[in-house]
PDB file of N, CA and C in Angstrom:
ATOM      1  N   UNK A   1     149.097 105.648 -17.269  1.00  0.00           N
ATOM      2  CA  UNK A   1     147.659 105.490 -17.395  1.00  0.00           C
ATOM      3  C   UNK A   1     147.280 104.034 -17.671  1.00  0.00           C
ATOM      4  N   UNK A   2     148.078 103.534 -18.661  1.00  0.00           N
ATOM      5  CA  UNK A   2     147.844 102.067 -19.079  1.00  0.00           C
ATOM      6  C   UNK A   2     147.915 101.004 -17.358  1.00  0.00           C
ATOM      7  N   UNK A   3     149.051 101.539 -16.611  1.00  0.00           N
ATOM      8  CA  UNK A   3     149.122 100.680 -15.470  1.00  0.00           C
ATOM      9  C   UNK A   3     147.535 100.922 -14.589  1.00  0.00           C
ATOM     10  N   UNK A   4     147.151 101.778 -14.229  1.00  0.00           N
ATOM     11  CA  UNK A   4     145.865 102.323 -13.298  1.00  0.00           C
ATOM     12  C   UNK A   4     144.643 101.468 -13.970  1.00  0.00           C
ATOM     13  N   UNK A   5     144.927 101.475 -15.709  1.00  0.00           N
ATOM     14  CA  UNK A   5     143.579 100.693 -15.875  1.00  0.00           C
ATOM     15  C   UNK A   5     143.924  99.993 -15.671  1.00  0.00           C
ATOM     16  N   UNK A   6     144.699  98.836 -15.979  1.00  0.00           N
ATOM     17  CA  UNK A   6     145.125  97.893 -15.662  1.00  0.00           C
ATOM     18  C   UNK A   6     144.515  97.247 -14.554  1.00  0.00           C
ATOM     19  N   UNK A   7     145.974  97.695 -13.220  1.00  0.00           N
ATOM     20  CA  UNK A   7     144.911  97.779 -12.097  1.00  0.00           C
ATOM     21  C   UNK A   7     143.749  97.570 -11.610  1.00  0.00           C
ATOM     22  N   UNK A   8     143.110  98.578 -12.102  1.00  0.00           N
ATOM     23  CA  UNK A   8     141.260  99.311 -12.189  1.00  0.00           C
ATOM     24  C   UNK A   8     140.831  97.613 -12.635  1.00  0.00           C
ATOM     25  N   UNK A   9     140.760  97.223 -13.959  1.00  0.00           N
ATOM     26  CA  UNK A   9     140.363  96.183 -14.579  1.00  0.00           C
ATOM     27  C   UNK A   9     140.850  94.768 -13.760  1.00  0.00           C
ATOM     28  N   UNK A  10     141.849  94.450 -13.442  1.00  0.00           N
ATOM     29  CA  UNK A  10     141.911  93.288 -12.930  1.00  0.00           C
ATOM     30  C   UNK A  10     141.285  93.268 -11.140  1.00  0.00           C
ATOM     31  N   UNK A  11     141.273  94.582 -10.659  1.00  0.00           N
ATOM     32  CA  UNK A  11     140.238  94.493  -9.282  1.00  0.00           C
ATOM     33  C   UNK A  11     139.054  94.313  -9.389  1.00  0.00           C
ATOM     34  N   UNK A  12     138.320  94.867 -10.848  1.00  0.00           N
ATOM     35  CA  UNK A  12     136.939  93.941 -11.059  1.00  0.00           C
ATOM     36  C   UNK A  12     137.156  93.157 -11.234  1.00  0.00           C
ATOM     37  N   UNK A  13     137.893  92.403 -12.065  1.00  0.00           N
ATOM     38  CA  UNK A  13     137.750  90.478 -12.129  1.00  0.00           C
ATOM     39  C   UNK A  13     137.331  90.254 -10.681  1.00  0.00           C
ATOM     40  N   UNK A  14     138.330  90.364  -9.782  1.00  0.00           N
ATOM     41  CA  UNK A  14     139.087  89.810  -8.722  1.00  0.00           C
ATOM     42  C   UNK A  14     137.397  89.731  -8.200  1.00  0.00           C
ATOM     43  N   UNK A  15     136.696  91.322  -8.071  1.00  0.00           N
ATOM     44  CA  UNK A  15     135.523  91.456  -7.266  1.00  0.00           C
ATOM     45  C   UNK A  15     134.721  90.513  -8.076  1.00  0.00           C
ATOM     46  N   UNK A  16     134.289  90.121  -9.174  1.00  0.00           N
ATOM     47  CA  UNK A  16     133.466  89.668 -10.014  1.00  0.00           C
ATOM     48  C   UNK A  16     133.896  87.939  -9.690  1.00  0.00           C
ATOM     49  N   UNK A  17     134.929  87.787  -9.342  1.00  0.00           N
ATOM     50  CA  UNK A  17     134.985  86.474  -9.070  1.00  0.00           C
ATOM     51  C   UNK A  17     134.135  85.573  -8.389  1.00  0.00           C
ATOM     52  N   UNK A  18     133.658  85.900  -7.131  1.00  0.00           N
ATOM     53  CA  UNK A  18     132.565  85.118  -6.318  1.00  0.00           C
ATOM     54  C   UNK A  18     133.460  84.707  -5.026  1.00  0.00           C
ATOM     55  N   UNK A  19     134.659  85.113  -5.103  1.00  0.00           N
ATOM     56  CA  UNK A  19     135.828  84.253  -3.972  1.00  0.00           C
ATOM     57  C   UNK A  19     135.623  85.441  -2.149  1.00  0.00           C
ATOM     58  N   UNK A  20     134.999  86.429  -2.619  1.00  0.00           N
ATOM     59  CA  UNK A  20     134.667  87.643  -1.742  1.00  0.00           C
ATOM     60  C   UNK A  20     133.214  87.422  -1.373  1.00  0.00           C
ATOM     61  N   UNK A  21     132.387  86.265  -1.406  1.00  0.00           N
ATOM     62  CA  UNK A  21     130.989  86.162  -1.401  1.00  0.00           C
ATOM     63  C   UNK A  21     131.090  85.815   0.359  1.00  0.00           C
ATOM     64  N   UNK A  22     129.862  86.807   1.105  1.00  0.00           N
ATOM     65  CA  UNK A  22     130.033  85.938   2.418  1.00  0.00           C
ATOM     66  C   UNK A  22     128.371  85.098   2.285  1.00  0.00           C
ATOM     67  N   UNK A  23     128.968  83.712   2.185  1.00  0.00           N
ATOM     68  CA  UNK A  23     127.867  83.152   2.097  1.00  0.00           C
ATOM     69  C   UNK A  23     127.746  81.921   3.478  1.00  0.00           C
ATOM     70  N   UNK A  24     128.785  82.455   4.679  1.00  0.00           N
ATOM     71  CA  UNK A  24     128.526  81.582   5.832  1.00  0.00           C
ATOM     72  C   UNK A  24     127.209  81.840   6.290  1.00  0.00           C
ATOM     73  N   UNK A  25     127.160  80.752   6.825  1.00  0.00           N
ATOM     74  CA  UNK A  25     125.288  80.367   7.617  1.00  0.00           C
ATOM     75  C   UNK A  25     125.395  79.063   7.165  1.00  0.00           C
ATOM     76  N   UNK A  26     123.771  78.664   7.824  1.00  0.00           N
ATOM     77  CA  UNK A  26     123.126  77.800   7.820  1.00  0.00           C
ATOM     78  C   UNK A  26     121.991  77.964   6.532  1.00  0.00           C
ATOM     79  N   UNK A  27     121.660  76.971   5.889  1.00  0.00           N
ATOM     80  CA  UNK A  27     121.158  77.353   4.121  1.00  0.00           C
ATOM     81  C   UNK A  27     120.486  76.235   4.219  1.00  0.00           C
ATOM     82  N   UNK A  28     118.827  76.184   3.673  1.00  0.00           N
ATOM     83  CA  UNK A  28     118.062  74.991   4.042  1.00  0.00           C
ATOM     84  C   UNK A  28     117.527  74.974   2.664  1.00  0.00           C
ATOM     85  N   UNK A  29     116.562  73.859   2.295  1.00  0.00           N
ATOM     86  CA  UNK A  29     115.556  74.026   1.052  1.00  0.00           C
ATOM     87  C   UNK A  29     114.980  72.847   1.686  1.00  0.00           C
ATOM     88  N   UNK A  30     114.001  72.538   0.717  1.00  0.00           N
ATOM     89  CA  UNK A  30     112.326  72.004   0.967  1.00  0.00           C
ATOM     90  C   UNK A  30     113.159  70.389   0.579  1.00  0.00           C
ATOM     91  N   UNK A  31     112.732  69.581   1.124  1.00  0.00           N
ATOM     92  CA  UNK A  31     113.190  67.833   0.616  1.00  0.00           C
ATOM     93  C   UNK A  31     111.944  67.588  -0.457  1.00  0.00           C
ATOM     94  N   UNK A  32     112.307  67.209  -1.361  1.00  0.00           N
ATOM     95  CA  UNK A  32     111.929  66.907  -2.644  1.00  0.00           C
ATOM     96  C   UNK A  32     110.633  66.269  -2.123  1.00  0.00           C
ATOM     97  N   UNK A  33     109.428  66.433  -2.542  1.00  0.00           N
ATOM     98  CA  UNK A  33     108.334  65.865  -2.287  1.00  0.00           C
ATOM     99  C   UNK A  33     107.288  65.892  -1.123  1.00  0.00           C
ATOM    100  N   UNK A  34     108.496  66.467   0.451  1.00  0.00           N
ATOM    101  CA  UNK A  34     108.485  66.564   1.473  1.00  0.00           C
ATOM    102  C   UNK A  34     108.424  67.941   2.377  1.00  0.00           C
ATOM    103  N   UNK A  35     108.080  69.148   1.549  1.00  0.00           N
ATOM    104  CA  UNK A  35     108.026  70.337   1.472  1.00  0.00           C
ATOM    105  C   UNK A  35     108.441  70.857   3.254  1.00  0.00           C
ATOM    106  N   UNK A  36     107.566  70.537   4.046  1.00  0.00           N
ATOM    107  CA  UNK A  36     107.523  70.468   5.358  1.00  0.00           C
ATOM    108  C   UNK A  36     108.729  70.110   6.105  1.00  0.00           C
ATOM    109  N   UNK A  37     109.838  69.614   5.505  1.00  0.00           N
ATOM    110  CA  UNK A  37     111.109  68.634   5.838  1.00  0.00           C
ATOM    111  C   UNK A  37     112.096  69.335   5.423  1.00  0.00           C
ATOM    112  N   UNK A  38     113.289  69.811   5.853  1.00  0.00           N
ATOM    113  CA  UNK A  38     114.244  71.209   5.588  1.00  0.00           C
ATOM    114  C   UNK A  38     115.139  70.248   5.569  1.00  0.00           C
ATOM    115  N   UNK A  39     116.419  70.386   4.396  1.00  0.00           N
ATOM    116  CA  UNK A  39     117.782  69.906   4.251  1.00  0.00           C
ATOM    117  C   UNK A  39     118.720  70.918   4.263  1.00  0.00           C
ATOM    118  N   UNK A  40     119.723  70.666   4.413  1.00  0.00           N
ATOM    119  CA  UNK A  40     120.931  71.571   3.644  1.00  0.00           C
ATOM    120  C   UNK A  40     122.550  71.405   4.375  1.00  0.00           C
ATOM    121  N   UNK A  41     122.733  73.025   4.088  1.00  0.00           N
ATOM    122  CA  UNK A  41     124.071  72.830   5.509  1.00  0.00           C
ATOM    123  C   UNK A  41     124.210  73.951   5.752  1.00  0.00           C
ATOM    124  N   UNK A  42     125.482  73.727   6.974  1.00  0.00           N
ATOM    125  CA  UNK A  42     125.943  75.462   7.606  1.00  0.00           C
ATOM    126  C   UNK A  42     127.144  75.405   6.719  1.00  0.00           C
ATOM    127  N   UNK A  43     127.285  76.326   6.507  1.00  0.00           N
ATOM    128  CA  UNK A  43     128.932  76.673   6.313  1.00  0.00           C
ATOM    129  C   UNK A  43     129.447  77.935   7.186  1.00  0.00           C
ATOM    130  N   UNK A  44     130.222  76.693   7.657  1.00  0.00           N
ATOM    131  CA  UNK A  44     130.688  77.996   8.903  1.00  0.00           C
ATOM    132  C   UNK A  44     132.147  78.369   8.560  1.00  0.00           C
ATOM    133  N   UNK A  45     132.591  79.270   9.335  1.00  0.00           N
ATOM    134  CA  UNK A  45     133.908  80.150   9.162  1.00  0.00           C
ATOM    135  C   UNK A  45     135.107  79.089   9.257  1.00  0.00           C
ATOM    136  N   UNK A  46     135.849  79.740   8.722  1.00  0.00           N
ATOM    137  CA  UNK A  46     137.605  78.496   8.165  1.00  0.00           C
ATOM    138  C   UNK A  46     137.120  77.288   7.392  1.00  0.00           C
ATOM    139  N   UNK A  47     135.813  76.972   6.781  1.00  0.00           N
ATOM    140  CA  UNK A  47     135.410  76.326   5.844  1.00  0.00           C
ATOM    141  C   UNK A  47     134.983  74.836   6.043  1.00  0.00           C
ATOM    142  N   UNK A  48     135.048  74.906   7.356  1.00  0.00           N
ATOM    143  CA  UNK A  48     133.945  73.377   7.632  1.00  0.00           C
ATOM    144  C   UNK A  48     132.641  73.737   7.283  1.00  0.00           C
ATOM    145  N   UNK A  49     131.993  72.396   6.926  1.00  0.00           N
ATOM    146  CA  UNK A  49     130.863  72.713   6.847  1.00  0.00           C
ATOM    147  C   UNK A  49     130.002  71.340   7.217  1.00  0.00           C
ATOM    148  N   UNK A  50     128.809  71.946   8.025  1.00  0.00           N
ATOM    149  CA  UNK A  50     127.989  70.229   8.277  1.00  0.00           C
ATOM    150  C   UNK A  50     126.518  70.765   8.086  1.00  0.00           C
ATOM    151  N   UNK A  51     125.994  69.608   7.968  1.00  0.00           N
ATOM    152  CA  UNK A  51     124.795  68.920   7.520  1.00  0.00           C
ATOM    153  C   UNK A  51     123.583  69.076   8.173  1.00  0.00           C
ATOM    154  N   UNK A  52     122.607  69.605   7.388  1.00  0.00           N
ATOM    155  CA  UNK A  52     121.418  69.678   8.134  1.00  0.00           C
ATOM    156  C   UNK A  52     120.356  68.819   7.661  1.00  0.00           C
ATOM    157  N   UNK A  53     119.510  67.946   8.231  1.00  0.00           N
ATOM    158  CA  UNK A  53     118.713  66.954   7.850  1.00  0.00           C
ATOM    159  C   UNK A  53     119.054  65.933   6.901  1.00  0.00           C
ATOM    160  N   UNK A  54     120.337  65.811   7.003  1.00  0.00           N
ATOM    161  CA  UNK A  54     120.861  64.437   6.336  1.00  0.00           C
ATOM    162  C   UNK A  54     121.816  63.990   7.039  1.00  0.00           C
ATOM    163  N   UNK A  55     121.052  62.481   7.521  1.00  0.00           N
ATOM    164  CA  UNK A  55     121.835  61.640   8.282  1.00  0.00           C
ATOM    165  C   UNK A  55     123.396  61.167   7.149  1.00  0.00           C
ATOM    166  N   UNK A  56     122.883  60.622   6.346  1.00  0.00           N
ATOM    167  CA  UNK A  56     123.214  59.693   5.371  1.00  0.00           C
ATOM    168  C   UNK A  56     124.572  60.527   4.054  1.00  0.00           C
ATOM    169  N   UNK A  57     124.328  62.024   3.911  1.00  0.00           N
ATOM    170  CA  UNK A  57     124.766  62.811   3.347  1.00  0.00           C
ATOM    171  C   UNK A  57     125.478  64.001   4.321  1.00  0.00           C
ATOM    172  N   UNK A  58     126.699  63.712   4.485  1.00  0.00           N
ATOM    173  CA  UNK A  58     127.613  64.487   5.320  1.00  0.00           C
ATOM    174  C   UNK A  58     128.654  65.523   5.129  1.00  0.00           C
ATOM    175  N   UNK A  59     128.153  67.048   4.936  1.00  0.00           N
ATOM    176  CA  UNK A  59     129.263  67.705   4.432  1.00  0.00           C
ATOM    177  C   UNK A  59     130.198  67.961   5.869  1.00  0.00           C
ATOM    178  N   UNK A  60     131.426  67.987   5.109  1.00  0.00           N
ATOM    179  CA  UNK A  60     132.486  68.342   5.931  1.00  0.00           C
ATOM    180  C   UNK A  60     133.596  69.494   5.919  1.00  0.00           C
ATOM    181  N   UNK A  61     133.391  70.060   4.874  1.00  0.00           N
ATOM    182  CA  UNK A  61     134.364  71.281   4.085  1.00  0.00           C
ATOM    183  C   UNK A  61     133.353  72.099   3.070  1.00  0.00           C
ATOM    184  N   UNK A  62     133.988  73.179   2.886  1.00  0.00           N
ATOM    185  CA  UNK A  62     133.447  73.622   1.418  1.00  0.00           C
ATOM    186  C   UNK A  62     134.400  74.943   1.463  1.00  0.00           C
ATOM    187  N   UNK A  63     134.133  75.308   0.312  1.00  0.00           N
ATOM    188  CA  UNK A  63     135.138  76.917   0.171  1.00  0.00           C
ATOM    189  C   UNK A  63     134.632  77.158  -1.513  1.00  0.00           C
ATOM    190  N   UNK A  64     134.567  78.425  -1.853  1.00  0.00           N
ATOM    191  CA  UNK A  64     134.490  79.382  -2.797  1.00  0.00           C
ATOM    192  C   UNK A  64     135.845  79.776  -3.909  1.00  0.00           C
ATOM    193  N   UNK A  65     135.262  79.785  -5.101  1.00  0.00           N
ATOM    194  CA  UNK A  65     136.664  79.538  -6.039  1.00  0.00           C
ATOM    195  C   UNK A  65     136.279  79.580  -7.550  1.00  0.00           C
ATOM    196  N   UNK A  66     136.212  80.944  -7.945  1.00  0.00           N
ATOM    197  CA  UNK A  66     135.842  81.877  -9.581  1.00  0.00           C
ATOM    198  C   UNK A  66     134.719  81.206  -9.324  1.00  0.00           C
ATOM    199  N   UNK A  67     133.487  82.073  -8.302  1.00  0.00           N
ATOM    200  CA  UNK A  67     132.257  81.931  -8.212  1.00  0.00           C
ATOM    201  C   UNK A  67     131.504  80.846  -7.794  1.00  0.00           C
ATOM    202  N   UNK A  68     132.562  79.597  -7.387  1.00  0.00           N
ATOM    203  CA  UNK A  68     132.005  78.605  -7.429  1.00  0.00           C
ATOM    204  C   UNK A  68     131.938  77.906  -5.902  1.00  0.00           C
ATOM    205  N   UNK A  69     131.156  77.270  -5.626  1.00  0.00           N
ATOM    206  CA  UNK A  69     130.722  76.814  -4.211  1.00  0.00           C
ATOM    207  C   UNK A  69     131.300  75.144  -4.644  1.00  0.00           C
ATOM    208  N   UNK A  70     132.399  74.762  -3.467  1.00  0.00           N
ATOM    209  CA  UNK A  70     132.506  73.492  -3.785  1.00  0.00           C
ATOM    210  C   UNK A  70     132.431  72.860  -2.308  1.00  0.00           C
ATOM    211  N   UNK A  71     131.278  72.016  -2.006  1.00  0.00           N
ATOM    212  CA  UNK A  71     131.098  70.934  -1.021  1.00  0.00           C
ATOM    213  C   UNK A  71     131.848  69.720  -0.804  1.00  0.00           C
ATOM    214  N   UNK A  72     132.368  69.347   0.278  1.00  0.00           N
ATOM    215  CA  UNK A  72     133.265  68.198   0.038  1.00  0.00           C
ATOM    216  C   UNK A  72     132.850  67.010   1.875  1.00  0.00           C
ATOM    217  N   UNK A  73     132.158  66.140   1.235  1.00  0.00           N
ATOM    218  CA  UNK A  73     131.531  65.400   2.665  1.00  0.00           C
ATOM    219  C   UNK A  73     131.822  63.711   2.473  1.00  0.00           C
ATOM    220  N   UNK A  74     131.109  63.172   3.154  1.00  0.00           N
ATOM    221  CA  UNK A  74     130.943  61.922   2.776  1.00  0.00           C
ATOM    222  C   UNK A  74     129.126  61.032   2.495  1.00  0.00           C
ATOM    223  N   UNK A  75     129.432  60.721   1.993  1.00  0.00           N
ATOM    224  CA  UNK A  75     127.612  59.575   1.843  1.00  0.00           C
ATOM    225  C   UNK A  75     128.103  58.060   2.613  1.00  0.00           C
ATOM    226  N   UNK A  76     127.091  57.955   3.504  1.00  0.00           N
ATOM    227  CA  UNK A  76     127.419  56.903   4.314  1.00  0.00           C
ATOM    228  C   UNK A  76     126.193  56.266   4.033  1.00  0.00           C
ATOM    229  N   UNK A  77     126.186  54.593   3.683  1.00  0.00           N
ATOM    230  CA  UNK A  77     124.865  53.776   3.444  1.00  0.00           C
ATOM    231  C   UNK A  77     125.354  52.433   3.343  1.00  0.00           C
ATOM    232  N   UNK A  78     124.461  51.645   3.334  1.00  0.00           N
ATOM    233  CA  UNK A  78     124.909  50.276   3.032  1.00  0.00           C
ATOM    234  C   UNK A  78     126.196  49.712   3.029  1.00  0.00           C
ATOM    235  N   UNK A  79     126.604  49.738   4.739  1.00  0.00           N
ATOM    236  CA  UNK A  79     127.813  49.448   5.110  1.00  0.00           C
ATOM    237  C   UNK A  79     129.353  49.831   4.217  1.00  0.00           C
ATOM    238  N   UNK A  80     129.145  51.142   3.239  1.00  0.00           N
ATOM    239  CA  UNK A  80     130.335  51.731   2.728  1.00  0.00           C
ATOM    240  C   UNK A  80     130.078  53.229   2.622  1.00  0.00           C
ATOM    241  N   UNK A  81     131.233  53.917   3.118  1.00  0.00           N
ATOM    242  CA  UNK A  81     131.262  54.944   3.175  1.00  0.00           C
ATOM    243  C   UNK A  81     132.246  55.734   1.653  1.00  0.00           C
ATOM    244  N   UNK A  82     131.617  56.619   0.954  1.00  0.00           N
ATOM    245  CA  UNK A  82     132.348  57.251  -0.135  1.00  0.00           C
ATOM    246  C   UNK A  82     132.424  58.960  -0.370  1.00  0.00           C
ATOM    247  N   UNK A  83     133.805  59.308  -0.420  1.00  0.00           N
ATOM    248  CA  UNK A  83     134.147  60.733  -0.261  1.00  0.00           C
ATOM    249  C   UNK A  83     133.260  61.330  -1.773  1.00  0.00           C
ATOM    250  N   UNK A  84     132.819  62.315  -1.329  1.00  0.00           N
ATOM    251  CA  UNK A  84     132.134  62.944  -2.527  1.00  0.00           C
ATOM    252  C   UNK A  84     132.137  64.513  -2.285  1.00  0.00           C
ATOM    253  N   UNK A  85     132.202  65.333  -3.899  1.00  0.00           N
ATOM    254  CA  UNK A  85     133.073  66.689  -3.694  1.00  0.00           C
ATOM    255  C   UNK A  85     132.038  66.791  -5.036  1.00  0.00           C
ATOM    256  N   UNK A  86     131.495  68.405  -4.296  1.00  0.00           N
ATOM    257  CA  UNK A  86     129.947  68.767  -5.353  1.00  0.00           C
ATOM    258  C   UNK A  86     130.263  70.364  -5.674  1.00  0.00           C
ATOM    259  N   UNK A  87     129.924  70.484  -6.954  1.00  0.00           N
ATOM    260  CA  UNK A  87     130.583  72.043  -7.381  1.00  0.00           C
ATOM    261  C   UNK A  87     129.534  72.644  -8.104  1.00  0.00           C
ATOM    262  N   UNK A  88     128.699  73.927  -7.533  1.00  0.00           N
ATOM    263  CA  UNK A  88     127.724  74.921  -7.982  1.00  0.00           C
ATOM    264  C   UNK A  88     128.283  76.142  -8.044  1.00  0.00           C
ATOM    265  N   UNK A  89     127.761  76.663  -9.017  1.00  0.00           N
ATOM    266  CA  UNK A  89     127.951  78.098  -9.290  1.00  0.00           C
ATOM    267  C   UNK A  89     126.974  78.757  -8.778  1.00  0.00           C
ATOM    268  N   UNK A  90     127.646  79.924  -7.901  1.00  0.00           N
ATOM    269  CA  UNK A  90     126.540  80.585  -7.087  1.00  0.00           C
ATOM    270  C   UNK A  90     126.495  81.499  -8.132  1.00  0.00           C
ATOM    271  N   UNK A  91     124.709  81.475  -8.702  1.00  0.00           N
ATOM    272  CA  UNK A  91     123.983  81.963  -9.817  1.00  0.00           C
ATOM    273  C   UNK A  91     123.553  83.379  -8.875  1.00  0.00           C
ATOM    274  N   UNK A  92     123.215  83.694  -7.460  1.00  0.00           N
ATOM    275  CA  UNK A  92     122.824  84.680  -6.866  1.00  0.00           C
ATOM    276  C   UNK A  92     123.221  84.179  -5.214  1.00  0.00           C
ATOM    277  N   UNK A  93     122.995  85.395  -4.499  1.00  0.00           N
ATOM    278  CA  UNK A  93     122.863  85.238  -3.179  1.00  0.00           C
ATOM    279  C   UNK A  93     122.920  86.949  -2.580  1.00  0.00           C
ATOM    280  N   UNK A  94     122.233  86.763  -1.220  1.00  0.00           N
ATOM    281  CA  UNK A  94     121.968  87.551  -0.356  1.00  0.00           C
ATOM    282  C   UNK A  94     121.899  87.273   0.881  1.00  0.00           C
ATOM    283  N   UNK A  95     121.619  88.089   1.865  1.00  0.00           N
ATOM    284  CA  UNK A  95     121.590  87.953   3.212  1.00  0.00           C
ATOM    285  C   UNK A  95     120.394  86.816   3.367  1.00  0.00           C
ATOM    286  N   UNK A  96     119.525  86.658   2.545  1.00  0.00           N
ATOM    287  CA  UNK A  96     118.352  85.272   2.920  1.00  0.00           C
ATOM    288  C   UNK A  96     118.516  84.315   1.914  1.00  0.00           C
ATOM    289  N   UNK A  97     118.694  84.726   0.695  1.00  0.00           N
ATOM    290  CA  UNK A  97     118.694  83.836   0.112  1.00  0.00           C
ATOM    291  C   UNK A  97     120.156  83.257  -1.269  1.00  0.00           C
ATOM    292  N   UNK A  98     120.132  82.184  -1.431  1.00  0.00           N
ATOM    293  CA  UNK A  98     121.420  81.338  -2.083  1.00  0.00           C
ATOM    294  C   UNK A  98     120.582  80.780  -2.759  1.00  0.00           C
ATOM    295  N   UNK A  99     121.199  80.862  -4.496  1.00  0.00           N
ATOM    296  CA  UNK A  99     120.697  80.210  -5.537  1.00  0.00           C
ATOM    297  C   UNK A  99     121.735  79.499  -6.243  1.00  0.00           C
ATOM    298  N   UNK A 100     121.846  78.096  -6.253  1.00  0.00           N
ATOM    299  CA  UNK A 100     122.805  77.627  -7.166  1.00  0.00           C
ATOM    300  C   UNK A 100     122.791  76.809  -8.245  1.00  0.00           C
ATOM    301  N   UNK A 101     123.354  76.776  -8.805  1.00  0.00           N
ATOM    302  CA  UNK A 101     123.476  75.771 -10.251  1.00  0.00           C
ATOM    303  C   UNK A 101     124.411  75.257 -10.557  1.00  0.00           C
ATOM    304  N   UNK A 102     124.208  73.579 -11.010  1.00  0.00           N
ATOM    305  CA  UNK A 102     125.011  72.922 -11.418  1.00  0.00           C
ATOM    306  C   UNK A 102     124.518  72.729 -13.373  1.00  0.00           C
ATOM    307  N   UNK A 103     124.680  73.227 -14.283  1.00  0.00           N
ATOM    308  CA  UNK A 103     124.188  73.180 -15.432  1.00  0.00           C
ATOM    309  C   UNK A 103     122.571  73.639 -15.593  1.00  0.00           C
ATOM    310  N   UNK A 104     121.751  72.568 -15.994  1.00  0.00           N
ATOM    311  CA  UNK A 104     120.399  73.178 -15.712  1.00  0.00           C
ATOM    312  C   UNK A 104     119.509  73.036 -14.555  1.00  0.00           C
ATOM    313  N   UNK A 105     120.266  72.094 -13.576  1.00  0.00           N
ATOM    314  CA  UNK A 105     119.907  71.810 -12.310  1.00  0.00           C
ATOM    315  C   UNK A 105     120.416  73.361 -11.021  1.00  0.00           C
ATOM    316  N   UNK A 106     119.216  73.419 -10.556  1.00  0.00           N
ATOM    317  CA  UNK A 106     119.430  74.815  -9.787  1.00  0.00           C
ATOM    318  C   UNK A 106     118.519  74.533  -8.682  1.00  0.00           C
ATOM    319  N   UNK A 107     119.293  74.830  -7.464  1.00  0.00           N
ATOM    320  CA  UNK A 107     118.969  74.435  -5.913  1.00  0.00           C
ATOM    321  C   UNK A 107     118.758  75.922  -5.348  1.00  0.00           C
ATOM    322  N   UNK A 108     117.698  76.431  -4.381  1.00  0.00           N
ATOM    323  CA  UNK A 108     117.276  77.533  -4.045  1.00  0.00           C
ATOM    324  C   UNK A 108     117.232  77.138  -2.693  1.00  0.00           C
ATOM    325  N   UNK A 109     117.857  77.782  -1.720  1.00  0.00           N
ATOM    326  CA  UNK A 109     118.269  78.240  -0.260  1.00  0.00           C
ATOM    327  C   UNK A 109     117.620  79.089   0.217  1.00  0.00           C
ATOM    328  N   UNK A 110     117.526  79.320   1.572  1.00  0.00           N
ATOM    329  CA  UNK A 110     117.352  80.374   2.534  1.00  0.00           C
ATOM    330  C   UNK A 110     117.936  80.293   3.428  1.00  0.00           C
ATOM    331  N   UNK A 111     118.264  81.516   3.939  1.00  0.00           N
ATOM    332  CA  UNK A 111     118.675  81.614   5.444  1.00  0.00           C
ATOM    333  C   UNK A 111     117.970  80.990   6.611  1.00  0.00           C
ATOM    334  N   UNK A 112     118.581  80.198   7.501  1.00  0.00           N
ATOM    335  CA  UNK A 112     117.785  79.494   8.215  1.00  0.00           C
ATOM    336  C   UNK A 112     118.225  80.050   9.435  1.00  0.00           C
ATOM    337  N   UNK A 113     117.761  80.735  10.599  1.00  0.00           N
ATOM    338  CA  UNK A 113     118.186  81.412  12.055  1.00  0.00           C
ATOM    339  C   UNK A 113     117.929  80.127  13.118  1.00  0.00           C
ATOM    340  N   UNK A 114     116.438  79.350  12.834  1.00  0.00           N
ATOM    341  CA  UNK A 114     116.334  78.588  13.832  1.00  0.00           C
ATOM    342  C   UNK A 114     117.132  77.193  13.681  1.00  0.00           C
ATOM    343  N   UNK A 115     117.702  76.636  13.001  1.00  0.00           N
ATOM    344  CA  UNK A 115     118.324  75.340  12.785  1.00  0.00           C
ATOM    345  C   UNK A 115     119.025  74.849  13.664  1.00  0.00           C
ATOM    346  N   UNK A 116     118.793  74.051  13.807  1.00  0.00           N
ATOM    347  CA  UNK A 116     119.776  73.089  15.110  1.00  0.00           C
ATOM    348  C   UNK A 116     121.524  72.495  14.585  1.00  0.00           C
TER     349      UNK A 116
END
């Protein structure tokens, strides 16, 4: 009996983890000030991931790991380019919408169908 809970108990972790989340698509939000102006990225399947409305801000990877969404791209500007790797906790998500947080900073998504 002790083994079954066991079991039982560590397959919720496992589910409770966030590592089973399907959160591929394309995921946009409003540009700060610019409401009318959509950013974000796709994350597509085997874990590339690229960039929507940022020239300058380039994701290239991402993958899921104890709930957590980690982005990994580059920022290209003023003739130097620097690797940068961004880690949110997916606070919610659904078929439209992705909510994440980095501490008290929290970024709100949608599903985007028409995105280029």
């Amino acid at each position: 009996m002790k083994k079954v809970l066991f079991l039982v108990f560590g397959l919720f972790l496992s589910a409770c983890s966030g590592d089973d989340l399907n959160i591929e698509g394309k995921w946009v939000e409003p540009v700060p000030n610019m409401p009318e102006i959509k950013q974000g990225f796709d994350l597509e399947q085997g874990g590339k991931a690229t960039s929507i409305g940022m020239a300058t801000l380039q994701y290239n990877g991402w993958e899921v790991k104890d709930g957590v969404l980690i982005l990994k791209g580059k920022s290209i500007g003023n003739h130097q380019i620097i690797e940068f790797t961004e880690k949110y906790e997916i606070a919610s998500v659904d078929e439209n919408k992705l909510v994440l947080k980095n501490g008290d900073y929290v970024r709100e998504f949608i599903k985007c169908t028409d995105c280029e």
